[in-house]
Protein backbone atom coordinates (compact mmCIF):
# COMPACT_ATOMS: atom_id res chain seq x y z
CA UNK A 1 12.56 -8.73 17.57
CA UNK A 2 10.14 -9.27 15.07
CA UNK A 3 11.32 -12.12 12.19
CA UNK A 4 10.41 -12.03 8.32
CA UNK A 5 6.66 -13.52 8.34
CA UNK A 6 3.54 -13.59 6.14
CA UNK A 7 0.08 -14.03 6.79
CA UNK A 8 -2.47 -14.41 4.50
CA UNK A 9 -5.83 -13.21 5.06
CA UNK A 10 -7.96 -13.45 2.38
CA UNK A 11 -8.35 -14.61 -1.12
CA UNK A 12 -10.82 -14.43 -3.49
CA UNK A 13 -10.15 -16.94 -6.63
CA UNK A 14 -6.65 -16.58 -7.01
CA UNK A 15 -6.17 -12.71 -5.73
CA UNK A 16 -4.60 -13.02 -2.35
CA UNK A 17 -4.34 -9.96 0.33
CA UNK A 18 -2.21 -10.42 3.28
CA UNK A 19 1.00 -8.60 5.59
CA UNK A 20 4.30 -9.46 5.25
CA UNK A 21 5.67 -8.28 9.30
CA UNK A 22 9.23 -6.96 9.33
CA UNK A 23 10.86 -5.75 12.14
CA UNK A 24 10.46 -2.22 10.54
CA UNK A 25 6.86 -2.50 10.05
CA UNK A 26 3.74 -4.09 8.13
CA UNK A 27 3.78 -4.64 4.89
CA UNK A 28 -0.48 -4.62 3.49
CA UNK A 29 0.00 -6.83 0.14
CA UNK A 30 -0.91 -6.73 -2.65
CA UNK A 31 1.81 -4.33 -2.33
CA UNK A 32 3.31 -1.24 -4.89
CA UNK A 33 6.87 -0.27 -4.24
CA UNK A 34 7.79 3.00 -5.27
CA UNK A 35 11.26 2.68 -6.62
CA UNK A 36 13.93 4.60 -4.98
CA UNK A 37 16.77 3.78 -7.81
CA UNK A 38 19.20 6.27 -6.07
CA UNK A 39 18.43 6.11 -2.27
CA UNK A 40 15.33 8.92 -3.39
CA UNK A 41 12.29 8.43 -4.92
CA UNK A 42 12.76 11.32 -7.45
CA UNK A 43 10.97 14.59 -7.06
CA UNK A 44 8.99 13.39 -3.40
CA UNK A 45 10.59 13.48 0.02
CA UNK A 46 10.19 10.40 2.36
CA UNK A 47 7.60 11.55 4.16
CA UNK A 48 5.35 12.49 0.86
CA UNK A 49 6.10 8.98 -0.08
CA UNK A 50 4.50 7.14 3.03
CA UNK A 51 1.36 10.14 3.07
CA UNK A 52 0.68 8.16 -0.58
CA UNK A 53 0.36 5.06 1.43
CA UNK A 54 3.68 2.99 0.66
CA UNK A 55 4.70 0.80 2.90
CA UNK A 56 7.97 -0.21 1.38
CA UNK A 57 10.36 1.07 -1.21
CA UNK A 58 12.51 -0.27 -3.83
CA UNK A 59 16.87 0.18 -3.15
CA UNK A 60 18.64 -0.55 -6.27
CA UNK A 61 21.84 -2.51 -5.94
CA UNK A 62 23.65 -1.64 -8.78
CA UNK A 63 22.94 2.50 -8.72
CA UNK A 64 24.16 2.38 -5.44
CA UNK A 65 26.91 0.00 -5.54
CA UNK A 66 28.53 2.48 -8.02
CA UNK A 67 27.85 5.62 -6.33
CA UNK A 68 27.87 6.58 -3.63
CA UNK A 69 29.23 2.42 -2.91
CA UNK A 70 27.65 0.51 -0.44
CA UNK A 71 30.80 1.05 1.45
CA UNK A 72 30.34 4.29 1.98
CA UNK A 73 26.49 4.07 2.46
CA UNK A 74 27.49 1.42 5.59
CA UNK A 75 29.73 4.17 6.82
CA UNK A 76 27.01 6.26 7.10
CA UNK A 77 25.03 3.79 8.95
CA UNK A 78 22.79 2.13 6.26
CA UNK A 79 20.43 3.01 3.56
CA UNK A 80 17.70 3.76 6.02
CA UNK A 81 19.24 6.62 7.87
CA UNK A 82 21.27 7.41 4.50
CA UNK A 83 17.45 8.21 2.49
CA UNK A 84 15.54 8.99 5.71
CA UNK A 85 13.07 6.24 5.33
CA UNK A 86 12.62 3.95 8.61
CA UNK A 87 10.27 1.58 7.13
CA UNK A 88 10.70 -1.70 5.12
CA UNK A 89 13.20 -1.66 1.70
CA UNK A 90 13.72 -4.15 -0.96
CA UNK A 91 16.64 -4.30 -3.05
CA UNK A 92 17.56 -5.66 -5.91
CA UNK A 93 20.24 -7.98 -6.90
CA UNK A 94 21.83 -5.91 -9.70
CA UNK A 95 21.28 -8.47 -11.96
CA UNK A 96 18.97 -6.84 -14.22
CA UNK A 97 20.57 -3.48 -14.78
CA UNK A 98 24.39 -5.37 -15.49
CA UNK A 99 22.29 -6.82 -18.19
CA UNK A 100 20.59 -3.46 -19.56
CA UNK A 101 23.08 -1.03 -18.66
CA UNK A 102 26.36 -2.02 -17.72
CA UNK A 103 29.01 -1.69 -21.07
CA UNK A 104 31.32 -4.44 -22.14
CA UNK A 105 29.73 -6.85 -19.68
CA UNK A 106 31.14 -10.44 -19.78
CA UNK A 107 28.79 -13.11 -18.38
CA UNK A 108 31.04 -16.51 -16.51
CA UNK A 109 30.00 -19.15 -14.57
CA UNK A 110 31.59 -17.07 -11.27
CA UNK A 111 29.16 -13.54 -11.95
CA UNK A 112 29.05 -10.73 -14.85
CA UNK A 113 32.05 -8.53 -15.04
CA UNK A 114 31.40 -5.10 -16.44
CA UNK A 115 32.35 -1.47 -16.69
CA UNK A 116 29.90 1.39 -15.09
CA UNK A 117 27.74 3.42 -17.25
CA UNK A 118 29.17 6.12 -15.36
CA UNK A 119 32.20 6.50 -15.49
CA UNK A 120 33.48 3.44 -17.31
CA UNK A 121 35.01 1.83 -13.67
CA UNK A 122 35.54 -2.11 -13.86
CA UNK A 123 33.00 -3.88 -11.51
CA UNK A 124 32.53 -7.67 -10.98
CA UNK A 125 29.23 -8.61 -9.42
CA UNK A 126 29.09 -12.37 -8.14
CA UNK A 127 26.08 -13.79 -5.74
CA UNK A 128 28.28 -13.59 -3.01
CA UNK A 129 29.07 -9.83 -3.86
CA UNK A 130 25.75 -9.18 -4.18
CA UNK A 131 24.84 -10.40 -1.02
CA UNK A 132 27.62 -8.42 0.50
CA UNK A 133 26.31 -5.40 -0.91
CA UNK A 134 22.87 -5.52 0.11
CA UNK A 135 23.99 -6.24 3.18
CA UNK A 136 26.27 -3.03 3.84
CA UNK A 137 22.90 -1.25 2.55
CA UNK A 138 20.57 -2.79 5.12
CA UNK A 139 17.77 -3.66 3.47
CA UNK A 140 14.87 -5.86 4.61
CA UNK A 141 14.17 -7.75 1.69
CA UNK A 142 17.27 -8.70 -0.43
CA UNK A 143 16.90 -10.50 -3.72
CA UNK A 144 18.75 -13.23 -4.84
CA UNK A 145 21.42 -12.37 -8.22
CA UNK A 146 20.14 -13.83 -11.49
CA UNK A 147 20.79 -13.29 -15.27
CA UNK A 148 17.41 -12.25 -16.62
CA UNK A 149 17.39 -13.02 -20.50
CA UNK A 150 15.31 -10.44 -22.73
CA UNK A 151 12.72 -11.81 -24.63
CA UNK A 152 12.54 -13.03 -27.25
CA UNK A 153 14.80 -15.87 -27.29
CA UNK A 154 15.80 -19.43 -28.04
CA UNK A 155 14.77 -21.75 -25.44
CA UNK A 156 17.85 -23.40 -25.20
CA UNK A 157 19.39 -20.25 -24.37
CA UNK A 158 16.34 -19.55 -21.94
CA UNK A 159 17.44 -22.64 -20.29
CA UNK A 160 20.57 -22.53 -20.02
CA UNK A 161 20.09 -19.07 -18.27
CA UNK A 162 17.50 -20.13 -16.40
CA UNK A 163 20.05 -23.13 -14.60
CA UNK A 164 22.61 -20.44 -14.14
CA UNK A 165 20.35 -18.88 -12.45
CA UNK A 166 19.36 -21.42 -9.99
CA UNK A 167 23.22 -21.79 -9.32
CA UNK A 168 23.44 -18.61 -8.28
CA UNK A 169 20.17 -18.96 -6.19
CA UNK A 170 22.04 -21.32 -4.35
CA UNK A 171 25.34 -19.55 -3.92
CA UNK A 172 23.17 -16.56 -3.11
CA UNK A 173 21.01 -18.48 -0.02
CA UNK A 174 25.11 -20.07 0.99
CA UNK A 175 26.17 -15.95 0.73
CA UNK A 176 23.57 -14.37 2.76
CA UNK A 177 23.59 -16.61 6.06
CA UNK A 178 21.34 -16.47 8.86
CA UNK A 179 20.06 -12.94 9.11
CA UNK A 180 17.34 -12.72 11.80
CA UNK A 181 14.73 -9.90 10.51
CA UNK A 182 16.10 -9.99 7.13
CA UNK A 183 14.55 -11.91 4.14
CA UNK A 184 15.94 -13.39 0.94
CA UNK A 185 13.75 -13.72 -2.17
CA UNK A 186 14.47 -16.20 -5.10
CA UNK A 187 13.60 -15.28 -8.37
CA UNK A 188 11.97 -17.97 -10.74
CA UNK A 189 13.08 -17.51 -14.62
CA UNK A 190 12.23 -19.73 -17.82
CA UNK A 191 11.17 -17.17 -20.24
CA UNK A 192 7.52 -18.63 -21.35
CA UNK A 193 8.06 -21.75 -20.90
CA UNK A 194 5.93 -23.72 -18.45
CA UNK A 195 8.08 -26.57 -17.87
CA UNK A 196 11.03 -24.19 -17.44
CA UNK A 197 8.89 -21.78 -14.94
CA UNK A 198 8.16 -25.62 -13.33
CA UNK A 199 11.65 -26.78 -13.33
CA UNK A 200 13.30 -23.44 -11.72
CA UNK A 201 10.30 -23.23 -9.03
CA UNK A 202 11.10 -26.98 -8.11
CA UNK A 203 14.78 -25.82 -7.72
CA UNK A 204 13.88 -22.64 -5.40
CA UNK A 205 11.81 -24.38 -3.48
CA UNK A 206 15.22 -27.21 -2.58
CA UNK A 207 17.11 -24.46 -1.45
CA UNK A 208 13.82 -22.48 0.57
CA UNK A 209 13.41 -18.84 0.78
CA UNK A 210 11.26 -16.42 2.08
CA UNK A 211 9.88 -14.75 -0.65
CA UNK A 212 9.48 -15.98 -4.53
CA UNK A 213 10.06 -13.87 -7.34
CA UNK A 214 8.05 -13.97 -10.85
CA UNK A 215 11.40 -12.76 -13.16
CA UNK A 216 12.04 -12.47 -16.68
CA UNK A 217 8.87 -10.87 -17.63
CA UNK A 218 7.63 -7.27 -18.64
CA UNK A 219 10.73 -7.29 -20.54
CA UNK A 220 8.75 -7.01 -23.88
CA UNK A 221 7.09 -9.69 -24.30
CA UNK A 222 3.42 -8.36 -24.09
CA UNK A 223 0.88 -8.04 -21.83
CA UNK A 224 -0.92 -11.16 -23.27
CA UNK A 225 2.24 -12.96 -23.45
CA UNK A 226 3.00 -12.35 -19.74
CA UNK A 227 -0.69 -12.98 -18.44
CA UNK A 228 -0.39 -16.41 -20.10
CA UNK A 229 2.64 -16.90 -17.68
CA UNK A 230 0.98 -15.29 -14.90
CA UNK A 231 -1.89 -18.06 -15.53
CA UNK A 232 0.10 -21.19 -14.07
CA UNK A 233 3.82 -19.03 -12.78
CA UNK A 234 2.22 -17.96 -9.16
CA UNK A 235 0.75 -21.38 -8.62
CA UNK A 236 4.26 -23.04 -9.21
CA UNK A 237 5.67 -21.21 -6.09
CA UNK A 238 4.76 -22.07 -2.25
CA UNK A 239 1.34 -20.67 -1.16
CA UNK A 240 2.26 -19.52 1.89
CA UNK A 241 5.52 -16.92 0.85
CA UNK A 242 4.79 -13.75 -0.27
CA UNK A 243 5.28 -13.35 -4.46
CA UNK A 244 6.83 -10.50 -6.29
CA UNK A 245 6.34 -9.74 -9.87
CA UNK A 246 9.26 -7.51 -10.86
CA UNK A 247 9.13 -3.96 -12.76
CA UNK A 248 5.30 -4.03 -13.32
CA UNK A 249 3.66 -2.15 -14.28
CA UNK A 250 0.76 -0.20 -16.35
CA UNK A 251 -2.15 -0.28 -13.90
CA UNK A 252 -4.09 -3.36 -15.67
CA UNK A 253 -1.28 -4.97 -15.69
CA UNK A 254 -0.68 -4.90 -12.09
CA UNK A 255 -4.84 -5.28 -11.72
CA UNK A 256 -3.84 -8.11 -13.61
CA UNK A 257 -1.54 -9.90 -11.62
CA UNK A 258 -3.21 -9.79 -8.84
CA UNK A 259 -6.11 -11.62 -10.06
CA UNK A 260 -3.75 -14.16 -10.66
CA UNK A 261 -2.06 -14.25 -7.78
CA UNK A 262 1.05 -11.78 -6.84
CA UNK A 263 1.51 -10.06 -3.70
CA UNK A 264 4.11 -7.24 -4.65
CA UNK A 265 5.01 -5.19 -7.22
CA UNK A 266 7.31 -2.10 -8.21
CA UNK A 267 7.63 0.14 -11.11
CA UNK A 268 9.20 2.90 -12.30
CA UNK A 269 6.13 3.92 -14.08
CA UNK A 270 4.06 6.31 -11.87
CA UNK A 271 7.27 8.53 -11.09
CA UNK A 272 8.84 8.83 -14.61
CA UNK A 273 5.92 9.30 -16.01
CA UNK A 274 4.70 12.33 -13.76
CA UNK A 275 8.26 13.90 -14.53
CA UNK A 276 7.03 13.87 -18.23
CA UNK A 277 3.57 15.12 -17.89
CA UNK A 278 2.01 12.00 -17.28
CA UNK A 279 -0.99 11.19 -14.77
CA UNK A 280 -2.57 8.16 -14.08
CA UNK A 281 -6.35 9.01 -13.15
CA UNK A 282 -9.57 6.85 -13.21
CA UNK A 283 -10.40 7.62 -16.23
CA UNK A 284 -6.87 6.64 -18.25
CA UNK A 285 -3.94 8.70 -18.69
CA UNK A 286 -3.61 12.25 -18.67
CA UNK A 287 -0.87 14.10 -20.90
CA UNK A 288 -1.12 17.05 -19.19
CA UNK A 289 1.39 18.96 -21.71
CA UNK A 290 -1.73 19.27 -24.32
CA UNK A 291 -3.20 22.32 -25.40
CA UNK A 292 -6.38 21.50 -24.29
CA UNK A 293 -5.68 22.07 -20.97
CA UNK A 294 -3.72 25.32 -20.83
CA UNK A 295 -7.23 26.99 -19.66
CA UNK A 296 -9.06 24.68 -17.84
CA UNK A 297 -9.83 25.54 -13.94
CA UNK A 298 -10.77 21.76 -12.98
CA UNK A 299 -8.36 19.41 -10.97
CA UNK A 300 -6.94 16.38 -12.56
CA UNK A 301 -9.57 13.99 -10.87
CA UNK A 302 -12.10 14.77 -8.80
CA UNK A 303 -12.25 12.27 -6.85
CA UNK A 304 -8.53 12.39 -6.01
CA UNK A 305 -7.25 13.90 -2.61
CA UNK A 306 -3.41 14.18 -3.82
CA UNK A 307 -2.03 17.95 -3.51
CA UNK A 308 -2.22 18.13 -6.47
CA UNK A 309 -5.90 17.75 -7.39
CA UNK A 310 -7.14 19.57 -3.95
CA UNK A 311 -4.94 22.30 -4.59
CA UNK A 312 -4.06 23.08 -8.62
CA UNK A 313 -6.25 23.27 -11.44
CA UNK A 314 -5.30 21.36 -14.78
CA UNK A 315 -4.30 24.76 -16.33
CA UNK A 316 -1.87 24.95 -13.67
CA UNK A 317 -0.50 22.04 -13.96
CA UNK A 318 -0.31 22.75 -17.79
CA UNK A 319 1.32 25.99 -17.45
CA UNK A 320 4.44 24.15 -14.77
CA UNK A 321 5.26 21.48 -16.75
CA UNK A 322 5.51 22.87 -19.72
CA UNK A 323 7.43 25.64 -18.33
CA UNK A 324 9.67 22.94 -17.07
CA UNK A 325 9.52 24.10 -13.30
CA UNK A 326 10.57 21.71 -10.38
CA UNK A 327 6.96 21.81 -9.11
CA UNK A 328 5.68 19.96 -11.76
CA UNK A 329 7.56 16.85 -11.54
CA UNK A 330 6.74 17.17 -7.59
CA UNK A 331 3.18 17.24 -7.75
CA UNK A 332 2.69 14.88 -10.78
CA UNK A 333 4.83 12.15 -9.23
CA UNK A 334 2.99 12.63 -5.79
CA UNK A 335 -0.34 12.50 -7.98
CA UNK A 336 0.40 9.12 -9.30
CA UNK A 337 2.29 7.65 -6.84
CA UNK A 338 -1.12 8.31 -4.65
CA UNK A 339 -3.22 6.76 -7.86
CA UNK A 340 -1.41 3.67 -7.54
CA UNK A 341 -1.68 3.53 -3.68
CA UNK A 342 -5.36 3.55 -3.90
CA UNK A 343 -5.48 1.05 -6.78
CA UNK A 344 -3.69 -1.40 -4.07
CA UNK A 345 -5.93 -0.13 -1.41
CA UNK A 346 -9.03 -0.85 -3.27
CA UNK A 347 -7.94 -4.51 -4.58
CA UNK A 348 -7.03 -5.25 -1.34
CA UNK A 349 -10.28 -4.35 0.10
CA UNK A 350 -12.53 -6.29 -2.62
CA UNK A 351 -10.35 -9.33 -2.24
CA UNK A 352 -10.87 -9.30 1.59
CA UNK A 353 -15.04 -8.91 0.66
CA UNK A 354 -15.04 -11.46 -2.22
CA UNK A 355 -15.93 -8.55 -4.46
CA UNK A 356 -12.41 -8.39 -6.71
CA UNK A 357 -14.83 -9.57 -10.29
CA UNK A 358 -16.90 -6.40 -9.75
CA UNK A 359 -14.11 -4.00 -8.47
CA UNK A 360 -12.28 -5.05 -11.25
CA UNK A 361 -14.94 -4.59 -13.68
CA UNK A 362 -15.74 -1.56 -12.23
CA UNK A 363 -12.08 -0.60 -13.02
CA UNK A 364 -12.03 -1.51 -16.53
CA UNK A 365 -15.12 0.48 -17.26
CA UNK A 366 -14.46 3.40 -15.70
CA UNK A 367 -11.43 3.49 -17.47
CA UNK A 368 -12.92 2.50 -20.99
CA UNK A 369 -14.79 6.46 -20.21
CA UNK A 370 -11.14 8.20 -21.09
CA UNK A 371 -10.68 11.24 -19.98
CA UNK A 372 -13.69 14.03 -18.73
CA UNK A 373 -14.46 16.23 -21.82
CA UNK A 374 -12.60 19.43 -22.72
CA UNK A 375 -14.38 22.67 -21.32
C-alpha cells in the first residue's frame, strides 16, 4: 500500500510545488481544496468537482459529527463511499467551528463542551474524540484539535491558547496511533507573534507529524497583517512536510502564500460566492446580478473553458441568478471552482520553470484591467 509521502520538486525563492502520494491518489501542491462542509461540495456533483481539477476535498468534522454522526457515516462504510468521492479528503478537527458556531461552549483543560447550532444537543469534543471521529469518517488527512483564538487579542491570552494547543497536539498524535496510509497534521498558532509562531513550531516538531498547519490566521486580521506572518511562519516548520494555510482565501491571497511558501489551501470562497452571483475571472470579480449584464451575449471569460463560459452568455447567467434558479448556483460554483484550479495549475507550472515573479506579475496586472467593458 502506498504510505503518506511528499516530494518536493521544485522551488523557486520560497514558492514550492510538489505531490503529496496517498494511497488514494496524488496530490499536485500547491494545492486548493474545495470544501465539502456537509459530505457535498454544494451545488457540483463529485465528478464536476475532479473535471475542475481538485485533487482533494475538505470533510468537516464538526458538520458531520452532528449530522448525520460519524457513527452513522462508518455504518455506511466511510465518508468516501458516503459523498462518492474516491480520492484524497482532509478533515478538520472541529476546533474552529466549536469556536464560531457552537452556543454556550465552555472551553477546559480536557476539550470544549458545547450545544449544536442545530438543534441545541450537548456535545463534548476532546483530542481524543476528535481523533475518533475522523477516524469513523475515513479521511486521509486528519488534523490535529486546537483552540484557534480570533484576532485581535491580548498576547497573554494568545499564549496561553497557543500552549493549550500544543497539549492537545500531543494528546491528538497519543489519540490517533499508527495509521498506515493515513496522515496527521499539526497546526501551529501564536496569533502574530513571531516568538509564539517559533515556540509552538518547536513544540510540533517534538511530537513529529506529517503535515504542518499555518492556524489562527484569515480570521480578520488583514491581508497585510497575515502576509507579515506568512514572511517568517512557513520557514518555522520542517522543509520537507507538506504546509497548509487554513480557510484562505481571496485569490492574491492564496497567490500570496505561495510565494511565501504554503503547499495547500481551502476556502469556502469560490463556492459561496458563485451561489451569490459571484465569479472569479482574470480580470477581478464579476457580480453577475448587475444590470449591466441582463443583455449582454458574451461569456464570463473568454479564455475560460468551464460550462459555463463555453456554453451561457453573461445575460444568461444574469437572467438565472437573479431569477433564483438551481442552475445558477451550479454553473457559477463550477465556474469558480475551475478559476481557482487553474490559478494552482499555473503557479505550479511557473514555480517548476523559475518563472513565479513574472506569472505573478502577470496576475496582478491582468487583474488591475477589471472587468471587459459593458457592450
Amino acid at each position: 500500500m502506498t504510505r503518506f509521502s511528499f516530494d518536493l520538486t521544485a522551488t523557486d525563492g520560497a514558492a514550492r510545488t510538489g505531490v503529496i502520494h496517498t494511497p488514494r491518489g496524488e496530490v499536485r501542491t500547491p494545492a486548493f481544496m474545495p470544501v465539502g462542509t456537509a459530505a457535498t461540495v454544494k451545488a457540483m456533483l463529485p465528478g464536476s468537482v475532479r473535471e475542475t481539477g481538485a485533487d482533494i476535498l475538505l470533510g468537516n468534522t464538526y458538520h458531520l459529527m452532528l449530522r448525520p454522526t460519524a457513527e452513522r457515516i462508518d455504518r455506511l462504510g466511510g465518508l468516501h463511499r458516503f459523498m462518492n468521492w474516491d480520492r484524497p479528503i482532509l478533515t478538520d478537527s472541529g476546533g474552529f467551528q466549536v469556536m464560531s458556531l457552537a452556543e454556550l461552549r465552555k472551553l477546559t483543560e480536557e476539550g470544549v463542551t458545547f450545544r449544536s447550532h442545530i438543534d441545541g444537543s450537548r456535545h463534548t469534543l476532546t483530542p481524543e474524540r476528535s481523533m475518533e471521529i475522523q477516524r469513523l469518517l475515513g479521511s486521509d488527512i486528519v488534523m490535529a484539535f486546537d483552540e484557534c483564538p480570533a484576532l485581535p487579542a491580548e498576547r497573554d491570552r494568545i499564549a496561553a491558547s497557543m500552549r493549550l494547543s500544543m497539549r492537545w497536539a500531543q494528546r491528538s498524535r497519543d489519540a490517533f496511533g499508527d495509521r498506515p496510509g493515513h496522515a496527521l497534521f499539526g497546526i501551529q498558532q501564536g496569533g502574530l507573534e513571531p516568538d509564539l509562531r517559533a515556540e509552538s513550531a518547536e513544540a510540533l516538531r517534538g511530537i513529529g507529524f506529517d503535515g504542518y498547519a499555518v492556524g489562527g490566521l484569515a480570521v480578520g486580521e488583514g491581508q497585510e497583517a497575515m502576509f507579515g506572518v506568512l514572511d517568517y511562519a512557513p520557514g518555522q516548520l520542517p522543509e520537507d512536510k507538506p504546509r497548509y494555510l487554513m480557510g484562505v482565501g481571496k485569490p492574491d491571497d492564496i497567490v500570496g502564500a505561495v510565494r511565501r511558501g504554503i503547499d495547500m489551501m481551502d476556502c469556502v470562497l469560490p463556492s459561496r460566492s458563485g451561489r451569490t452571483g459571484q465569479a472569479f475571472t482574470r480580470r477581478g470579480v464579476v457580480n453577475i446580478r448587475n444590470a449591466r449584464h441582463a443583455d449582454d451575449p458574451r461569456p464570463l471569460d473568454e479564455a475560460c473553458a468551464c460550462p459555463a463560459c463555453r456554453g451561457y452568455s453573461r445575460a444568461y447567467l444574469h437572467h438565472v441568478s437573479r431569477a433564483k434558479e438551481i442552475i445558477a448556483s451550479m454553473l457559477m460554483t463550477w465556474h469558480n471552482l475551475h478559476y481557482y484550479q487553474e490559478l494552482m495549475a499555473g503557479m505550479r507550472d511557473a514555480i517548476a520553470a523559475g518563472s513565479f515573479d513574472a506569472w505573478e506579475a502577470e496576475f496582478h496586472a491582468t487583474r488591475a484591467l477589471g472587468d471587459i467593458d459593458p457592450i
